[in-house]
C-alpha atoms as a PDB file:
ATOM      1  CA  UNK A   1      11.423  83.979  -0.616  1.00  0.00           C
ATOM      2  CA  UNK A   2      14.863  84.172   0.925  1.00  0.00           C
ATOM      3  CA  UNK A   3      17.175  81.695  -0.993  1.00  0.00           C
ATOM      4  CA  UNK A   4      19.891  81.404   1.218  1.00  0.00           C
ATOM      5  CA  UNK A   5      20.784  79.046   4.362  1.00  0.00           C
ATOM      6  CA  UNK A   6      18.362  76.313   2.925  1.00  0.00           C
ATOM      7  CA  UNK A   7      18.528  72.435   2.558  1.00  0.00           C
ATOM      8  CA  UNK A   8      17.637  71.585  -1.045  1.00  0.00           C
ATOM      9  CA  UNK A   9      17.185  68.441  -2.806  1.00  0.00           C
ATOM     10  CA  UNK A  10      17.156  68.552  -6.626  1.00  0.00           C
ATOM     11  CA  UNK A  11      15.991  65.779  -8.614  1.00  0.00           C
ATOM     12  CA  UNK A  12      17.666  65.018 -12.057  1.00  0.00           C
ATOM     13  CA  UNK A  13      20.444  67.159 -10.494  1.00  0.00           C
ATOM     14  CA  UNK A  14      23.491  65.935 -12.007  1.00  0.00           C
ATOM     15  CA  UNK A  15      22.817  67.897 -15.254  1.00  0.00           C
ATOM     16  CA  UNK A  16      21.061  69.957 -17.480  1.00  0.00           C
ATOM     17  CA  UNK A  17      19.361  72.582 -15.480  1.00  0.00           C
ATOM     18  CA  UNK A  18      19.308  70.784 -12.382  1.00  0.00           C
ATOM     19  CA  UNK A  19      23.493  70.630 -12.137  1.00  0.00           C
ATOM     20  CA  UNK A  20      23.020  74.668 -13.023  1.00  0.00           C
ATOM     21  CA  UNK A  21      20.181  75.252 -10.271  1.00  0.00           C
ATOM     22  CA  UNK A  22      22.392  73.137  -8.064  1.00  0.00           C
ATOM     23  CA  UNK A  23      25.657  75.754  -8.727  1.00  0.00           C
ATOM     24  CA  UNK A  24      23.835  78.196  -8.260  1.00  0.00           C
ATOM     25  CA  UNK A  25      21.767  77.379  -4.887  1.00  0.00           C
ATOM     26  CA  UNK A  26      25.115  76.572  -4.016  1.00  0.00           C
ATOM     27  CA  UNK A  27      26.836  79.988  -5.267  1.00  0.00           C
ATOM     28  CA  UNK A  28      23.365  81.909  -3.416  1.00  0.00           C
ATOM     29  CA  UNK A  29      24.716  80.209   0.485  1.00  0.00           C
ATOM     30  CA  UNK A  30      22.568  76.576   0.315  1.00  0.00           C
ATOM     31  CA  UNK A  31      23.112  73.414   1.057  1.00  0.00           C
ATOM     32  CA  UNK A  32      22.284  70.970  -1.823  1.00  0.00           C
ATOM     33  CA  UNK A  33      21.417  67.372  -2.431  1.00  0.00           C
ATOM     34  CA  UNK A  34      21.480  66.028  -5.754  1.00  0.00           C
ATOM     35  CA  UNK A  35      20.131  62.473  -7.164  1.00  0.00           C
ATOM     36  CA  UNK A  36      20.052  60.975 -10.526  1.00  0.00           C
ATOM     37  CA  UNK A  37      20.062  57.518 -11.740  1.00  0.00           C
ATOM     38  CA  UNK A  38      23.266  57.161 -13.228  1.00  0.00           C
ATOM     39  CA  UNK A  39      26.274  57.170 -10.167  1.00  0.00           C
ATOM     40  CA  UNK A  40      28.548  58.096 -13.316  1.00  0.00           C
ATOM     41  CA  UNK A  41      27.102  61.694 -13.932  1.00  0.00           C
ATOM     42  CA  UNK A  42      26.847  62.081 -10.159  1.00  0.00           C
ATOM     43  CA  UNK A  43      30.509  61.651  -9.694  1.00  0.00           C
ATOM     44  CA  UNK A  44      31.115  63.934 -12.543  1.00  0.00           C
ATOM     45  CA  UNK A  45      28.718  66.524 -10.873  1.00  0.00           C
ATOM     46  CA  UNK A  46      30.959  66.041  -7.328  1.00  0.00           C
ATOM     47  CA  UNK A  47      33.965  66.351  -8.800  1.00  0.00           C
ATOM     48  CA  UNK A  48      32.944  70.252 -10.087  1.00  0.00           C
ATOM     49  CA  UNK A  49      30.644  70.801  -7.423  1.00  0.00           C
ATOM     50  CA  UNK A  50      32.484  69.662  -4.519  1.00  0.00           C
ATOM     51  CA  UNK A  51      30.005  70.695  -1.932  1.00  0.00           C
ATOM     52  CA  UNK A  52      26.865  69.106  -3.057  1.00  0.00           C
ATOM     53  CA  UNK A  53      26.039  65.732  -1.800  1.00  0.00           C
ATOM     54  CA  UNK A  54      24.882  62.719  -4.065  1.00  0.00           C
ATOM     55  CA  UNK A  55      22.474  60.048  -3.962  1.00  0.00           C
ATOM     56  CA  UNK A  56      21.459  57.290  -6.893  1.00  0.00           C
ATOM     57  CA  UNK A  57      18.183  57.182  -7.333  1.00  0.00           C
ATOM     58  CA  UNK A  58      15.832  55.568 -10.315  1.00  0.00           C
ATOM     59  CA  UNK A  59      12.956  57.714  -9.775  1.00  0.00           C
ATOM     60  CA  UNK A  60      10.704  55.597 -12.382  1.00  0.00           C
ATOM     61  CA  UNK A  61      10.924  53.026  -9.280  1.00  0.00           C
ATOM     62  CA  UNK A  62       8.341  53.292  -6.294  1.00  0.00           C
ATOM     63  CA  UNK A  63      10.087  52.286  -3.908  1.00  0.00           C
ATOM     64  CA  UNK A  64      12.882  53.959  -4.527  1.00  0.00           C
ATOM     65  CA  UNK A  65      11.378  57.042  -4.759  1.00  0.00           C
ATOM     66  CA  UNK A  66      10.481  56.501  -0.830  1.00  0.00           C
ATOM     67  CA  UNK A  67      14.012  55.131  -0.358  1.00  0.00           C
ATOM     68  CA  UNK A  68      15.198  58.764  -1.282  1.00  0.00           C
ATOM     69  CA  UNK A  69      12.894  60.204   0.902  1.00  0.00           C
ATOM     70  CA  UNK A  70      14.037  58.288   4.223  1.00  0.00           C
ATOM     71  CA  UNK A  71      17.386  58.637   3.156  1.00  0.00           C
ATOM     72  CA  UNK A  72      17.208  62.447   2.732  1.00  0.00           C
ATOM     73  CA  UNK A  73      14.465  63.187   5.772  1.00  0.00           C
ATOM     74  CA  UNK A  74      17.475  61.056   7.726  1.00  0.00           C
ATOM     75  CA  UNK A  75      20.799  62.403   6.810  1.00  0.00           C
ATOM     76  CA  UNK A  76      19.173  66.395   6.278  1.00  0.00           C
ATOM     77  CA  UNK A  77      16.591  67.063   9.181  1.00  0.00           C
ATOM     78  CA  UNK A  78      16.804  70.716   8.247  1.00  0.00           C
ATOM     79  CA  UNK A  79      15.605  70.171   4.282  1.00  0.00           C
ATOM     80  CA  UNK A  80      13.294  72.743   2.986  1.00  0.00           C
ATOM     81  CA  UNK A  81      12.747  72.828  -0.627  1.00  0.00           C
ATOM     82  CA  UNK A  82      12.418  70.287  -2.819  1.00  0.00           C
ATOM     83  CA  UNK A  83      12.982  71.189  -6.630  1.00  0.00           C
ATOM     84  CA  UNK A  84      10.908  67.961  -8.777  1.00  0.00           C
ATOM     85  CA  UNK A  85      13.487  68.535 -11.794  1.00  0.00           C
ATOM     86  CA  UNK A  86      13.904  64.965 -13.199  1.00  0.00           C
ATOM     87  CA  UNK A  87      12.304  64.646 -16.542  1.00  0.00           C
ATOM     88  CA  UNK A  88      12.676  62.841 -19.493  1.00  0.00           C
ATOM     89  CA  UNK A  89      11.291  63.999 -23.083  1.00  0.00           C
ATOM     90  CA  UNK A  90      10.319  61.280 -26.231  1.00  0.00           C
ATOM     91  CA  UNK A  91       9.153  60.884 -29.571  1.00  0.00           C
ATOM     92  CA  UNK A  92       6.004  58.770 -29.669  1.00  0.00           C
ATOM     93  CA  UNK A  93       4.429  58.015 -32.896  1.00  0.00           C
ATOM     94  CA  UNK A  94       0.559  56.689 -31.211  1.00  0.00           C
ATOM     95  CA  UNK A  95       0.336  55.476 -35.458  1.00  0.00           C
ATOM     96  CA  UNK A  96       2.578  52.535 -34.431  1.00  0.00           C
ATOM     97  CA  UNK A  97       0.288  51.347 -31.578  1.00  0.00           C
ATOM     98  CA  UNK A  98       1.889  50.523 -28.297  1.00  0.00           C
ATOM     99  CA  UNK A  99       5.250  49.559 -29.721  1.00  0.00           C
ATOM    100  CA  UNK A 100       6.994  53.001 -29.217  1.00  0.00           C
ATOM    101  CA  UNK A 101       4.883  53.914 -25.911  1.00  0.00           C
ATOM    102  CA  UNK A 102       5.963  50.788 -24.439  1.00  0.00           C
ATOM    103  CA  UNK A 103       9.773  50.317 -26.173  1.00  0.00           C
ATOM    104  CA  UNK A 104      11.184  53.260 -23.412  1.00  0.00           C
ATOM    105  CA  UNK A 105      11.852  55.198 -20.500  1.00  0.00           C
ATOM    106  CA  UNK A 106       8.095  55.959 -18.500  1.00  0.00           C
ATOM    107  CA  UNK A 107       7.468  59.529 -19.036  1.00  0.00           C
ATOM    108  CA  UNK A 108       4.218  59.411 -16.411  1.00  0.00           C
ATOM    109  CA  UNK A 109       6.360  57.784 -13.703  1.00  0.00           C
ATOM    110  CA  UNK A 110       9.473  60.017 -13.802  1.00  0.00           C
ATOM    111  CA  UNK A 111       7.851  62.920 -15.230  1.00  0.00           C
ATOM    112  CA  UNK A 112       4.840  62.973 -13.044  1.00  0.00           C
ATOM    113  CA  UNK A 113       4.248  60.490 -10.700  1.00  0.00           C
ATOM    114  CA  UNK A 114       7.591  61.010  -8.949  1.00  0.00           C
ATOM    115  CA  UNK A 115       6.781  64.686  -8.550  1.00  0.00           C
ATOM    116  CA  UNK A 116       3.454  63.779  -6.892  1.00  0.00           C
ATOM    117  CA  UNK A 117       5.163  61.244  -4.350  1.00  0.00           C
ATOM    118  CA  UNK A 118       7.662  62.945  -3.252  1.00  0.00           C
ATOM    119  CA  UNK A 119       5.389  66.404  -2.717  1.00  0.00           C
ATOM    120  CA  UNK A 120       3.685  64.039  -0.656  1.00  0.00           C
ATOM    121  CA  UNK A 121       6.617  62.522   1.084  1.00  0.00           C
ATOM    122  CA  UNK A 122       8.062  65.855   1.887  1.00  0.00           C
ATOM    123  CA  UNK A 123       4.956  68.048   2.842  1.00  0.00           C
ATOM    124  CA  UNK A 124       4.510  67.038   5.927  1.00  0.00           C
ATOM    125  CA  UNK A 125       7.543  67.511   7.076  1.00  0.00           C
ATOM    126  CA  UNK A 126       8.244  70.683   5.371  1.00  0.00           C
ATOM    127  CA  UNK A 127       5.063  71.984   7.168  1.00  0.00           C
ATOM    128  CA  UNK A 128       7.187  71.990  10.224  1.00  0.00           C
ATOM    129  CA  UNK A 129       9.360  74.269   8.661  1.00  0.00           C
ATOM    130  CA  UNK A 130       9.293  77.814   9.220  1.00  0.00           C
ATOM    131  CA  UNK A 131       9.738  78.819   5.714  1.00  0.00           C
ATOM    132  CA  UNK A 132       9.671  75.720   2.937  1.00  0.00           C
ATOM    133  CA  UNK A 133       8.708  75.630  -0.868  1.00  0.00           C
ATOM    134  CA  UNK A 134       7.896  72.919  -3.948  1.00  0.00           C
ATOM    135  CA  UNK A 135       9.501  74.093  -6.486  1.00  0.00           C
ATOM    136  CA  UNK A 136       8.007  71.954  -9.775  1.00  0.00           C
ATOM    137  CA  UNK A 137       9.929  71.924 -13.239  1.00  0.00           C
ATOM    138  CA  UNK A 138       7.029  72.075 -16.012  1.00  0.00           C
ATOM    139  CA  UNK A 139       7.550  73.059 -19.776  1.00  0.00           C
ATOM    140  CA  UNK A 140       6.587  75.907 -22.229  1.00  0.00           C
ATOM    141  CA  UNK A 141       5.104  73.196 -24.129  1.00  0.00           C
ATOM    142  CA  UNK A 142       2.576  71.757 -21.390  1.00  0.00           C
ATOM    143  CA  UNK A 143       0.327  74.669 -22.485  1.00  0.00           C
ATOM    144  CA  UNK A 144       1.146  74.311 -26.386  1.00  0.00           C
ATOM    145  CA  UNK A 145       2.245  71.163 -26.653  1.00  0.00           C
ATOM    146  CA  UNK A 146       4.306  69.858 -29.726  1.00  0.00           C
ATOM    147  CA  UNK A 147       2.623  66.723 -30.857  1.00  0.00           C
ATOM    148  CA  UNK A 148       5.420  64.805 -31.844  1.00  0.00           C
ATOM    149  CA  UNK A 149       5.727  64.708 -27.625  1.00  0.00           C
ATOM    150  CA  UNK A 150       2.665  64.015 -26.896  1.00  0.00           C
ATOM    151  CA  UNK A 151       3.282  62.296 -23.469  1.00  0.00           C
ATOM    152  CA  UNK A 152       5.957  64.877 -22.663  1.00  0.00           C
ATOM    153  CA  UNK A 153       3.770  67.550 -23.346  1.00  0.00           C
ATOM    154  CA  UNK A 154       1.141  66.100 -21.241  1.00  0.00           C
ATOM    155  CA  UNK A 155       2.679  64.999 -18.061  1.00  0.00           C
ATOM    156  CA  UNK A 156       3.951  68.978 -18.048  1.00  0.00           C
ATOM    157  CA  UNK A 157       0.452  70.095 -18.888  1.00  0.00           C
ATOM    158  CA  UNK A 158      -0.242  68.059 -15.750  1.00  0.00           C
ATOM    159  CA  UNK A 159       2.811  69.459 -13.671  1.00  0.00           C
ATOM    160  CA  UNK A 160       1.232  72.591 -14.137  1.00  0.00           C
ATOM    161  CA  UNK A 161      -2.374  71.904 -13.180  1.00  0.00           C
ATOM    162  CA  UNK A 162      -0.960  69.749  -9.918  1.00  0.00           C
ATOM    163  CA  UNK A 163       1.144  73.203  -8.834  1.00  0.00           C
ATOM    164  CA  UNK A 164      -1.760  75.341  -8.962  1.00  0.00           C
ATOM    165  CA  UNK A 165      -3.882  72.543  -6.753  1.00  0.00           C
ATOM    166  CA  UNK A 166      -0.833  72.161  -4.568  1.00  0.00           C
ATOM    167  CA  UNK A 167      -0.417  76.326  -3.931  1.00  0.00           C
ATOM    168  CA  UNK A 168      -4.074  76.293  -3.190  1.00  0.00           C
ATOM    169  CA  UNK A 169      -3.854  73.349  -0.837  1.00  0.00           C
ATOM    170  CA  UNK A 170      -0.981  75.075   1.153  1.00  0.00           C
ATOM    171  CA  UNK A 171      -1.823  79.014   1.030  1.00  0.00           C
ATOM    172  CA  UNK A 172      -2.184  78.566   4.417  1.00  0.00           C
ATOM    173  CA  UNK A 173       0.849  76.749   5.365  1.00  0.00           C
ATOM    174  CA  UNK A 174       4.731  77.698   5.550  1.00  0.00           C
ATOM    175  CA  UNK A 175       5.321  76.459   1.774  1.00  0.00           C
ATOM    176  CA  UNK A 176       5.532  77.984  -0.957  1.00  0.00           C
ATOM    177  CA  UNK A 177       4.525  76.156  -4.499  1.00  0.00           C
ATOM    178  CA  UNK A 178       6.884  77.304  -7.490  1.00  0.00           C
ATOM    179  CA  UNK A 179       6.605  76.471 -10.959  1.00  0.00           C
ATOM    180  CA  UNK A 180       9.803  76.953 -13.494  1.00  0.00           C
ATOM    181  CA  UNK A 181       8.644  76.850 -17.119  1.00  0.00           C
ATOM    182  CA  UNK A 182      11.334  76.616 -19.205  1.00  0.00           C
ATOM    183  CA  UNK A 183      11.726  77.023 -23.364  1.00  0.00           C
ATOM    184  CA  UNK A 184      14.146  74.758 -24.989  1.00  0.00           C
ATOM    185  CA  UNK A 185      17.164  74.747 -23.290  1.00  0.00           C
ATOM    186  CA  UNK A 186      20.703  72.977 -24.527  1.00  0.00           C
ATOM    187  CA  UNK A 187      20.818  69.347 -22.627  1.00  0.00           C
ATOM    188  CA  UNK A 188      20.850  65.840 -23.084  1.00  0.00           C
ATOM    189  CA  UNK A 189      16.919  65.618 -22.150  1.00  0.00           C
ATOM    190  CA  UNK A 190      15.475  64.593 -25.500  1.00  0.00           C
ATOM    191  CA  UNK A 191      18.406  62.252 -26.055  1.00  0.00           C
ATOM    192  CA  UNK A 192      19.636  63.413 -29.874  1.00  0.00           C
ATOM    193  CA  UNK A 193      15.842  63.777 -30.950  1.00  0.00           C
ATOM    194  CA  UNK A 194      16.786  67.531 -32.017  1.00  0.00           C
ATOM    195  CA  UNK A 195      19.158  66.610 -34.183  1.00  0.00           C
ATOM    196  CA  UNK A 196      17.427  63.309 -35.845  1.00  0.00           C
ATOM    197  CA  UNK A 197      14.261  65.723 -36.897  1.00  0.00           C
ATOM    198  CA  UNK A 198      16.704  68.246 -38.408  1.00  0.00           C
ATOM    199  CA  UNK A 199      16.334  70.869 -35.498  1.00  0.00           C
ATOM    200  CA  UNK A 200      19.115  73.783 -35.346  1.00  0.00           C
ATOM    201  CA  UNK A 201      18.341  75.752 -32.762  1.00  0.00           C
ATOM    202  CA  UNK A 202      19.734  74.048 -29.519  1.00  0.00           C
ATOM    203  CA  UNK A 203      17.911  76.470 -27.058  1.00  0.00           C
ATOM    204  CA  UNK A 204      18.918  78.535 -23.755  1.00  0.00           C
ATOM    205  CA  UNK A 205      21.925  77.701 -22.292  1.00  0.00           C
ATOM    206  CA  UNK A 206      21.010  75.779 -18.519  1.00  0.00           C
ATOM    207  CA  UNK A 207      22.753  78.701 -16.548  1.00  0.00           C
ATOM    208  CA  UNK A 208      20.402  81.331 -17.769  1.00  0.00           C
ATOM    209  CA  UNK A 209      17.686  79.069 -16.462  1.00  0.00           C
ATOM    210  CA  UNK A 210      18.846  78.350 -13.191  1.00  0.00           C
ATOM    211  CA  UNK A 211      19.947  82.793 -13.273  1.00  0.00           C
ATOM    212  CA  UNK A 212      16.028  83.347 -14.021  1.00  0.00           C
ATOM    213  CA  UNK A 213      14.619  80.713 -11.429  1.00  0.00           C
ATOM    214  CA  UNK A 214      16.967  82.456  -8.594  1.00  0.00           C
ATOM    215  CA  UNK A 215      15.895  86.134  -9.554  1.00  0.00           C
ATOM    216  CA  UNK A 216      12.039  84.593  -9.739  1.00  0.00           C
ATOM    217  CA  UNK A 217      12.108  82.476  -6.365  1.00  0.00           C
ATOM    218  CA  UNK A 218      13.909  85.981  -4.396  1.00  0.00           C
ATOM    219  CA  UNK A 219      10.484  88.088  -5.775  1.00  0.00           C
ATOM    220  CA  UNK A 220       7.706  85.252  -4.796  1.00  0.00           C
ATOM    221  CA  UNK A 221       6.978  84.742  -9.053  1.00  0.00           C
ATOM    222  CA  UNK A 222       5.127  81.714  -8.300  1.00  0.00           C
ATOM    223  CA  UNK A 223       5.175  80.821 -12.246  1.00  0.00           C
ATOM    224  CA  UNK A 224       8.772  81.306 -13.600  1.00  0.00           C
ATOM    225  CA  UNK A 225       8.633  81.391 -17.731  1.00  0.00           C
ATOM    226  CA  UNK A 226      11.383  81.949 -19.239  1.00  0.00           C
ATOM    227  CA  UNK A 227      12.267  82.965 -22.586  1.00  0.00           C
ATOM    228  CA  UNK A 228      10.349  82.057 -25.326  1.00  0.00           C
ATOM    229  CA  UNK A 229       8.100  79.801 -22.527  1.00  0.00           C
ATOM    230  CA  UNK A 230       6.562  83.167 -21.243  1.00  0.00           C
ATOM    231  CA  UNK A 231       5.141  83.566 -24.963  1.00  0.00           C
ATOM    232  CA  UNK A 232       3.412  80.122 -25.075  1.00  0.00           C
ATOM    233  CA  UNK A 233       2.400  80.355 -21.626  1.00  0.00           C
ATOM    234  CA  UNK A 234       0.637  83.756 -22.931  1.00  0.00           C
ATOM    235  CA  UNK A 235      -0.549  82.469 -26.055  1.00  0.00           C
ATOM    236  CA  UNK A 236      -1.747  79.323 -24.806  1.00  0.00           C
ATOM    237  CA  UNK A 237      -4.696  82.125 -23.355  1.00  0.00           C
ATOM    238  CA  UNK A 238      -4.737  84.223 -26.130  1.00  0.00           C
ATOM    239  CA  UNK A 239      -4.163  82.755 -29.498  1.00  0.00           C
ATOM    240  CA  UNK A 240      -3.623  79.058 -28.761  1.00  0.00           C
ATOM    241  CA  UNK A 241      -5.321  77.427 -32.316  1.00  0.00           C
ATOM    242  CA  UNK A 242      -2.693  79.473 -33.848  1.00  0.00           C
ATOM    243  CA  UNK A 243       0.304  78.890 -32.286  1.00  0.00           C
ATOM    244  CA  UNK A 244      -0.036  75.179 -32.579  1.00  0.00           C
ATOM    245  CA  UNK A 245      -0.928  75.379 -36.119  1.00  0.00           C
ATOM    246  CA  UNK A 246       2.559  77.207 -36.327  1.00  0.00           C
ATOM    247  CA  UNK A 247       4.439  75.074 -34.154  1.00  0.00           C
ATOM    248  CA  UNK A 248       3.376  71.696 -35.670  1.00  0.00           C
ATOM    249  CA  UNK A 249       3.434  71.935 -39.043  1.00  0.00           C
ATOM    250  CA  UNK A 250       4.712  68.577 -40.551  1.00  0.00           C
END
């Protein structure tokens, strides 16, 4: 796919990987749209990324996932791609009953449920396009999943299965279904949890991300793992009992 001359809107984009995908649509000749919840780390992402536009947007929210979608279908009549980046990762302990599931942030309605509406939103239009694509932000660990995550891990095992209906659904249209599957990478996303449970190893830097997803998206590599990811996507086929026997031993 050609990444260059299109209208993109990145959830989640004011950091993390979707800030770096953002520079770097931005570097490859696009025109970007970025919304997050917090107007704070938009303004931030403006003020180094001059020419992205910004919208604040609490995806967890129905309706304001359709607000973003009138807003965007509005003010960019050219958008093509949509990257479903917004996530948000937890620690659930199922022991405790429903006191830690329900003491948070909704992993099913940002995590998943916002993907699937705003696919929907945006297909139709994008169907007019002459070249379009869903780009969908899954996990290494929706096919091994770490169980301390367990809701994490699932709503990406879902992201997964949902791209593979999706690309089936459109073969025969002008979009294109993506799926990045990134390792651990170094953000904010699980909110300190790495360092509480005594975890060193901070992961990939964003950029490389956002350098693999471009190189990926410019060859058609409709499932972009990276890193480490590519080895759990693998073993996840291969030698799955074992691997999360090796990755969950606590």
């Amino acid at each position: 796919m050609k990444i260059r001359g299109k209208t993109i809107l990145i959830t989640g984009g004011a950091t993390g990987i979707g800030f770096s995908l953002a520079e770097a649509f931005v570097r490859a000749g696009n025109k970007v749209i970025i919304c997050g919840r917090r107007k704070n780390k938009l303004e931030e992402a403006k003020e180094k990324l001059q020419q992205i536009h910004t919208k604040v947007c609490d995806l967890s929210k129905e309706g304001e996932r359709r607000s973003l979608y009138d807003w965007t279908s509005s003010n960019f009549k050219d958008i093509n791609i949509l990257v479903n980046n917004a996530g948000i990762q937890r620690m659930i302990d199922f022991k405790n009953g429903t006191g830690e599931l329900f003491n948070g942030e909704d992993e099913i309605e940002i995590n998943l449920k916002a993907c699937i509406h705003l696919s929907a939103y945006f297909i139709p239009i994008f169907m007019k396009q002459k070249e379009a694509a869903i780009i969908n932000v899954s996990s290494g660990l929706g096919f091994v999943p770490l169980a301390i995550m367990p809701v994490y891990c699932a709503t990406k095992a879902a992201i997964h299965s949902f791209s593979l209906s999706l690309r089936h659904q459109l073969r025969n249209t002008s979009i294109k279904v993506f799926e990045i599957i990134p390792p651990t990478v170094d953000t904010e996303l699980d909110k300190g949890a790495r360092a509480q449970r005594g975890q060193g190893d901070r992961g990939i830097p964003p950029a490389e991300v956002a350098k693999a997803v471009i190189d990926g998206l410019g060859k058609d590599e409709y499932e972009i793992a990276i890193g480490m990811a590519q080895n759990l996507r693998m073993g996840s086929k291969n030698n799955f009992d074992q691997i999360f026997q090796n990755m969950n031993r606590w």
